[in-house]
C-alpha atoms as a PDB file:
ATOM      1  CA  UNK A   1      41.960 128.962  -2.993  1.00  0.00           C
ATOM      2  CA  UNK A   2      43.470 130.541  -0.030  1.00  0.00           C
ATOM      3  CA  UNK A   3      47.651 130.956   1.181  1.00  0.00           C
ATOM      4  CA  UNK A   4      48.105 131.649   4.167  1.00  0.00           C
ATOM      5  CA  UNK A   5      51.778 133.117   5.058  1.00  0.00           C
ATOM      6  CA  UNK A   6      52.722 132.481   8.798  1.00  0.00           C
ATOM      7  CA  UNK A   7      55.606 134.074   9.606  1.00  0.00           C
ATOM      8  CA  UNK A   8      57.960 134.901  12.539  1.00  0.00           C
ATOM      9  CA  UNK A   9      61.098 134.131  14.151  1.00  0.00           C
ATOM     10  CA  UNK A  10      62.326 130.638  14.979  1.00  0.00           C
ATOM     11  CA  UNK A  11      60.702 128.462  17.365  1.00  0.00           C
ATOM     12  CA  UNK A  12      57.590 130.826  17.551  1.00  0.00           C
ATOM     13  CA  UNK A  13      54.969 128.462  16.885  1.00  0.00           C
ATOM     14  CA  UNK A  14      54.399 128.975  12.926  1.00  0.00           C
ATOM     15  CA  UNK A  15      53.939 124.839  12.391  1.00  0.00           C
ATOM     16  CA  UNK A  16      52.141 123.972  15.370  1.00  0.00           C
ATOM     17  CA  UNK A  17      49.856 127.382  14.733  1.00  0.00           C
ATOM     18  CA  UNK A  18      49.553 126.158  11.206  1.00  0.00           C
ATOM     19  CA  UNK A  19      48.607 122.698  12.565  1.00  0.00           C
ATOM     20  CA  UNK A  20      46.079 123.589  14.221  1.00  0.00           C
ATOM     21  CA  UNK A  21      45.042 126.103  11.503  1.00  0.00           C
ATOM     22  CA  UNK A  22      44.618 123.355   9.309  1.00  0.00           C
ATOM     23  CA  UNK A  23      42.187 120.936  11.657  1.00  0.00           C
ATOM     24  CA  UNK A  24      39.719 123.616  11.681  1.00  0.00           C
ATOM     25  CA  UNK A  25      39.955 125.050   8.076  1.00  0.00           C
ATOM     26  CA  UNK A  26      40.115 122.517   4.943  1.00  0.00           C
ATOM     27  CA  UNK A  27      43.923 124.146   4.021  1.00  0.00           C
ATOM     28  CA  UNK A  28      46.914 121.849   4.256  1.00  0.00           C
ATOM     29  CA  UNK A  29      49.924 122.704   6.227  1.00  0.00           C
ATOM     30  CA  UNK A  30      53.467 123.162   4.206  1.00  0.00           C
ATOM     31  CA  UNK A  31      55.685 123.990   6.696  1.00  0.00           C
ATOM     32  CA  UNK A  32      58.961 125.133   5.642  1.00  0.00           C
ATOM     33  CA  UNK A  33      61.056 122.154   7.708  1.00  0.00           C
ATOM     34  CA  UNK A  34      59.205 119.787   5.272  1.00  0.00           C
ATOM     35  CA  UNK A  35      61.824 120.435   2.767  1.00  0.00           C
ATOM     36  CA  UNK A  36      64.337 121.975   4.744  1.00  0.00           C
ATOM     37  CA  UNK A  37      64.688 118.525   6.460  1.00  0.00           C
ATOM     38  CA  UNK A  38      64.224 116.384   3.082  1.00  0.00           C
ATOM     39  CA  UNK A  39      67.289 118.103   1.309  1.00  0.00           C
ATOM     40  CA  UNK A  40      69.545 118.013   4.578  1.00  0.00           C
ATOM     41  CA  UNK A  41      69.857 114.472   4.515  1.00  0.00           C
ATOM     42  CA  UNK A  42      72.221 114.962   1.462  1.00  0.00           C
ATOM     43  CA  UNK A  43      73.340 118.991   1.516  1.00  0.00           C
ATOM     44  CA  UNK A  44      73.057 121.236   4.379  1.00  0.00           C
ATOM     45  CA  UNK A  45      70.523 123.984   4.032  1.00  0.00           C
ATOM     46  CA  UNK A  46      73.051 126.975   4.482  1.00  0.00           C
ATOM     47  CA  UNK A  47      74.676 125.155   0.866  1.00  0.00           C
ATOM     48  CA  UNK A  48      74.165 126.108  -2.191  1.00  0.00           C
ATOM     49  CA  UNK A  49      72.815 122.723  -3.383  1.00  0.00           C
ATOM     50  CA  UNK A  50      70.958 122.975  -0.127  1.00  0.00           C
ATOM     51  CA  UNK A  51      68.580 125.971  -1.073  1.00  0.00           C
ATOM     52  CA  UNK A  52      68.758 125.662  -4.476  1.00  0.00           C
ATOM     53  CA  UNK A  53      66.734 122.296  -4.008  1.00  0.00           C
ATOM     54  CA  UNK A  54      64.926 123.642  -1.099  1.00  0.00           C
ATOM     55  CA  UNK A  55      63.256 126.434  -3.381  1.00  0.00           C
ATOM     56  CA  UNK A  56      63.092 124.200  -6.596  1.00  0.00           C
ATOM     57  CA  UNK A  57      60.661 121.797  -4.360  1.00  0.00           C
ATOM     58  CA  UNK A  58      58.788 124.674  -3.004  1.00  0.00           C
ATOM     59  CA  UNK A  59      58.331 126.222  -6.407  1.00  0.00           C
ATOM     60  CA  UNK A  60      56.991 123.314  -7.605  1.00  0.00           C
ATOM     61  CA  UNK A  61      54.671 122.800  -4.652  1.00  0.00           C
ATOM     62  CA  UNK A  62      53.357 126.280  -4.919  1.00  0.00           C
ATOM     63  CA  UNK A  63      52.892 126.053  -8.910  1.00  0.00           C
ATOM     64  CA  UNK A  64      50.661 122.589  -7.760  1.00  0.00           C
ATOM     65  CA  UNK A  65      48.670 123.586  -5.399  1.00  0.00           C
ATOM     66  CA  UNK A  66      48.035 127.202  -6.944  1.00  0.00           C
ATOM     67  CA  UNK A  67      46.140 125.416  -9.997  1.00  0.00           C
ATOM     68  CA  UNK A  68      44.694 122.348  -8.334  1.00  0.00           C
ATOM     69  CA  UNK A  69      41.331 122.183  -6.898  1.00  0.00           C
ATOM     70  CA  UNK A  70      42.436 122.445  -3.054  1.00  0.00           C
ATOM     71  CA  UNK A  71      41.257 124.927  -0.827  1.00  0.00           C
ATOM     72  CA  UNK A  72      44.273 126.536   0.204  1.00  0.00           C
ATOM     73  CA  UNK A  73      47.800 126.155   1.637  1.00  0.00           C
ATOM     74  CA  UNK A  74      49.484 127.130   4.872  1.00  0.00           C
ATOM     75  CA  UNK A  75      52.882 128.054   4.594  1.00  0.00           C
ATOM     76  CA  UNK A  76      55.581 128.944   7.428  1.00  0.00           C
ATOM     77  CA  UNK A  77      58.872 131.215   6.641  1.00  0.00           C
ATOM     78  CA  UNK A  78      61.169 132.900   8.943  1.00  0.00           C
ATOM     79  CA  UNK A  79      60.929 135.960   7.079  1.00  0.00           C
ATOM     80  CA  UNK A  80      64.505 138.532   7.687  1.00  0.00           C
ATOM     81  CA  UNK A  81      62.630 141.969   7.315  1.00  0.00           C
ATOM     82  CA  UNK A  82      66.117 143.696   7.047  1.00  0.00           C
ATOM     83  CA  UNK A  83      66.731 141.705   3.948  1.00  0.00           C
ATOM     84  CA  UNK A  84      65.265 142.448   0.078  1.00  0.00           C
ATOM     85  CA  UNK A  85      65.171 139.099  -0.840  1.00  0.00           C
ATOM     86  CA  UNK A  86      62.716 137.935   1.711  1.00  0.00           C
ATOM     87  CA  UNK A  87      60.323 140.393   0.702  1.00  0.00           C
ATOM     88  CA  UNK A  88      60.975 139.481  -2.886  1.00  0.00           C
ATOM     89  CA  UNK A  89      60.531 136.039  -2.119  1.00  0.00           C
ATOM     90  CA  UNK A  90      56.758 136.636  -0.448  1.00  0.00           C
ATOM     91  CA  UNK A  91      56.192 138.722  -3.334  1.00  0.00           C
ATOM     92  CA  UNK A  92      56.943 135.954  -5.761  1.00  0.00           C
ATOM     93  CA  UNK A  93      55.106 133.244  -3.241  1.00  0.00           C
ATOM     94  CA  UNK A  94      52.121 135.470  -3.904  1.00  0.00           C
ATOM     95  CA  UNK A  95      52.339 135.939  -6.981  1.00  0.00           C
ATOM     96  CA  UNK A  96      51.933 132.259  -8.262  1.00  0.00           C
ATOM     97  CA  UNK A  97      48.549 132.170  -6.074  1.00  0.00           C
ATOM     98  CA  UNK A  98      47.192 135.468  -7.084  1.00  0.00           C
ATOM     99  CA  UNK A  99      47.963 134.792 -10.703  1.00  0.00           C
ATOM    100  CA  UNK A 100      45.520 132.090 -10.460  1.00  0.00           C
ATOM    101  CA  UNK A 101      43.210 134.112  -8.619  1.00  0.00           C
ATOM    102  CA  UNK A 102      43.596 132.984  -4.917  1.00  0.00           C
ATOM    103  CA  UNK A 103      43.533 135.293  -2.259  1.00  0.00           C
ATOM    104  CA  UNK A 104      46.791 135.714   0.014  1.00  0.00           C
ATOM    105  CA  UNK A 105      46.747 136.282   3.803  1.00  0.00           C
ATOM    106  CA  UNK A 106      49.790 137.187   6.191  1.00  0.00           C
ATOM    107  CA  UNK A 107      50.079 136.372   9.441  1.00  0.00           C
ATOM    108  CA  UNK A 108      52.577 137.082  11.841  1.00  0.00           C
ATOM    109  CA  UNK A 109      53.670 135.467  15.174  1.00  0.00           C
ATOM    110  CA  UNK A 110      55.800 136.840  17.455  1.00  0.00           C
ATOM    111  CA  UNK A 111      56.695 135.750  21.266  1.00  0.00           C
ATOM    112  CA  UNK A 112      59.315 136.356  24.065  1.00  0.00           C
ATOM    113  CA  UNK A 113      62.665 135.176  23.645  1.00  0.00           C
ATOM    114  CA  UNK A 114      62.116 132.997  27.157  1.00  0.00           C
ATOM    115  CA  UNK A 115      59.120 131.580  25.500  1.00  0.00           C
ATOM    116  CA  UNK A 116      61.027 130.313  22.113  1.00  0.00           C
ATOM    117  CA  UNK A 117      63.891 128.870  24.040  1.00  0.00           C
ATOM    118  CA  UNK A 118      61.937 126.626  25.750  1.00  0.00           C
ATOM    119  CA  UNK A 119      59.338 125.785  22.586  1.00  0.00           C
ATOM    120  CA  UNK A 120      62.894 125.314  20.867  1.00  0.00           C
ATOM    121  CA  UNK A 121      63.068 121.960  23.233  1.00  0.00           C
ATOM    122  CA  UNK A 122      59.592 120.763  22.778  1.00  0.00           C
ATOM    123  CA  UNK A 123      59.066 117.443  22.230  1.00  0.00           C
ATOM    124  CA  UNK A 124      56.265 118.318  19.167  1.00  0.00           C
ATOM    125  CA  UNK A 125      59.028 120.553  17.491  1.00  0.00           C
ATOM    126  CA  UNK A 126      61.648 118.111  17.794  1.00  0.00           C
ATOM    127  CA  UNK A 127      59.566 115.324  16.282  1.00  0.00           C
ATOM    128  CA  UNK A 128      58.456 117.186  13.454  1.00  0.00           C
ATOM    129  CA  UNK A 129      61.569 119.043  12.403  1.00  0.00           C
ATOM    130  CA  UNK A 130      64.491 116.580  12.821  1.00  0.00           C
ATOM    131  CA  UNK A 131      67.718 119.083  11.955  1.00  0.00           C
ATOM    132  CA  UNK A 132      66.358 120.934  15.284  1.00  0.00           C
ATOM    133  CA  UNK A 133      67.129 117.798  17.239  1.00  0.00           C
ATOM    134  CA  UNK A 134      70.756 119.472  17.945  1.00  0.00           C
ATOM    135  CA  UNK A 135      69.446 121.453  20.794  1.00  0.00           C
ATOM    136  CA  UNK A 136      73.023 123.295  21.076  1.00  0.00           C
ATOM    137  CA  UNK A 137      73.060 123.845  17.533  1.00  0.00           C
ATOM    138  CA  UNK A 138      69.654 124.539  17.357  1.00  0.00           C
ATOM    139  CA  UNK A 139      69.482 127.377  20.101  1.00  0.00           C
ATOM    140  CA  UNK A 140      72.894 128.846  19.001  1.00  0.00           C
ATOM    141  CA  UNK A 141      70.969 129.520  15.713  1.00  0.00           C
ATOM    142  CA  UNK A 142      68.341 130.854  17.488  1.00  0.00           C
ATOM    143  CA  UNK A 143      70.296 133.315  19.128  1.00  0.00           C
ATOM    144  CA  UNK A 144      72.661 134.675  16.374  1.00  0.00           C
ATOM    145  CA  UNK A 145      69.384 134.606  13.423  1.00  0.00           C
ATOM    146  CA  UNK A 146      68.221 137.264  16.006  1.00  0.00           C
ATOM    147  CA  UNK A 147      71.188 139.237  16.429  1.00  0.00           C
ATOM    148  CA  UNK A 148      71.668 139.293  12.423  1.00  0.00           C
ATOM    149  CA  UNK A 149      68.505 140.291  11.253  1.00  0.00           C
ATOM    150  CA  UNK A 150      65.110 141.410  12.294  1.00  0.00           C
ATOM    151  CA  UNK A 151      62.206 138.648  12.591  1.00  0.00           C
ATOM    152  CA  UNK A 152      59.679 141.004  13.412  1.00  0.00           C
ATOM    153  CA  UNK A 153      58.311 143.481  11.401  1.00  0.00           C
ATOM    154  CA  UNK A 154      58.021 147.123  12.691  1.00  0.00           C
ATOM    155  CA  UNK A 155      54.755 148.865  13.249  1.00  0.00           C
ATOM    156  CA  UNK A 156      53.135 149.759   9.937  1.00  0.00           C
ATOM    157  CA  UNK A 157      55.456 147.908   8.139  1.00  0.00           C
ATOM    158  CA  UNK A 158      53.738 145.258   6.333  1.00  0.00           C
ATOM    159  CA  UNK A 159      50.696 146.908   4.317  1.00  0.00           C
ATOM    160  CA  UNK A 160      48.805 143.868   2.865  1.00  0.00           C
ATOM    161  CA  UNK A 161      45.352 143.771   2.966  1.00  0.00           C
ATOM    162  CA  UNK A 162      44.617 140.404   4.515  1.00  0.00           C
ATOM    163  CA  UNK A 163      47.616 140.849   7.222  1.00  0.00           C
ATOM    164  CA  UNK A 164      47.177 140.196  11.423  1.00  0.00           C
ATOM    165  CA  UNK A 165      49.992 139.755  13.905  1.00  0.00           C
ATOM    166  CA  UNK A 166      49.532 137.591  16.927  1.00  0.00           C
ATOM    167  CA  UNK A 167      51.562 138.098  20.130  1.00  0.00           C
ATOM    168  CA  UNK A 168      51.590 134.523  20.914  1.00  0.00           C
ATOM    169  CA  UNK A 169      53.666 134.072  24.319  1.00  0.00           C
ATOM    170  CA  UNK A 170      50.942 132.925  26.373  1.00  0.00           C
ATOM    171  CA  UNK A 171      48.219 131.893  24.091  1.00  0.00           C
ATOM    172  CA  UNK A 172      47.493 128.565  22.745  1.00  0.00           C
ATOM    173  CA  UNK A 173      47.975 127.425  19.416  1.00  0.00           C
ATOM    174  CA  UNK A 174      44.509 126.270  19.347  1.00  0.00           C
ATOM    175  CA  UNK A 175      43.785 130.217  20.368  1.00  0.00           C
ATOM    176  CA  UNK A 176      45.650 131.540  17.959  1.00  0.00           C
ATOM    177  CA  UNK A 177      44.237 129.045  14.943  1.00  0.00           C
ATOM    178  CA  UNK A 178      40.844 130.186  15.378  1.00  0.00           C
ATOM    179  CA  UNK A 179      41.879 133.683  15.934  1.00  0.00           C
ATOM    180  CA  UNK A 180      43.215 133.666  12.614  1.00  0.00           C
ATOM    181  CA  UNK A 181      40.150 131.869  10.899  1.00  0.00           C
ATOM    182  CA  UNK A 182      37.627 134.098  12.673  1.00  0.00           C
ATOM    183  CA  UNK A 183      39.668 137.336  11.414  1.00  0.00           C
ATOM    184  CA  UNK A 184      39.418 136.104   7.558  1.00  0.00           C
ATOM    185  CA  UNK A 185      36.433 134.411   8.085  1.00  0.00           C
ATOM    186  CA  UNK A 186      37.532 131.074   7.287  1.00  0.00           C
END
């Protein structure tokens, strides 16, 4: 059993990496709109209803998968390095896979700003992650996650084992899948 963490800012490419991740591996994708977009059709995410169910059906995903006979999971977070409880949080994603002795891998994608603006607008995001279909909205949140908090980590920061970051601007996602299969040897 494998997780595989990709991570970055918005609009970076984390699903459609992880998509194409998962055609040429056995994992299955979970990215993180899946429930994001489920419990915003009754509470908005930035609620407290809202992420309390959005981390009650994650846990429960995670706790799944972690003891059933799949090969792995891909998972996608925008993960705020300037905040504790994002680190806690991989820490505790993790944790339920280790504990049942899978083997955790990080990957990080990070690309211009000019390049997530327009993959903000892509037709293949906007069909697979419906609360992004408010383009003003959308890019607005973009632009002030940024500001707030810091969706990259710094050099050296991140000292797991099985960790690679990807400067994806001009590369394909296709690229970047097998670049992170070929790394781990998947």
């Amino acid at each position: 059993m494998k997780l595989v963490i990709i991570f970055g800012p918005q609009a970076v490419g984390k699903m459609t990496v992880g998509q194409e991740l998962a055609k040429i591996t056995e994992l299955k994708l979970f990215h993180n709109h899946m429930t994001i977009d489920l419990v915003s059709n009754f509470f908005s995410y930035g609620s407290a209803a809202g992420k309390r169910l959005v981390n009650l059906f994650r846990q429960e995903i995670f706790e799944e998968v972690a003891k059933s006979d799949l090969p792995g999971l891909i998972f996608t977070f925008v993960w705020a390095f300037d905040l504790q409880s994002d680190w806690d949080y991989i820490e505790h994603i993790s944790r339920i896979f280790e504990s049942e002795g899978s083997t955790v891998y990080l990957v990080e994608l990070e690309a211009d700003i000019e390049e997530r603006l327009e993959r903000n607008k892509s037709p293949h995001r906007l069909e697979h992650k419906p609360t992004k279909r408010n383009l003003a909205f959308s890019e607005r949140d973009l632009r002030e996650t940024m500001e707030s908090h810091r969706l990259n980590s710094l050099e050296g920061e991140v000292k797991h084992p099985n960790y690679m970051r990807i400067n994806n601007t001009d590369l394909s996602p296709e690229k970047a899948a097998l670049m992170i299969k070929e790394k781990f040897g998947f």
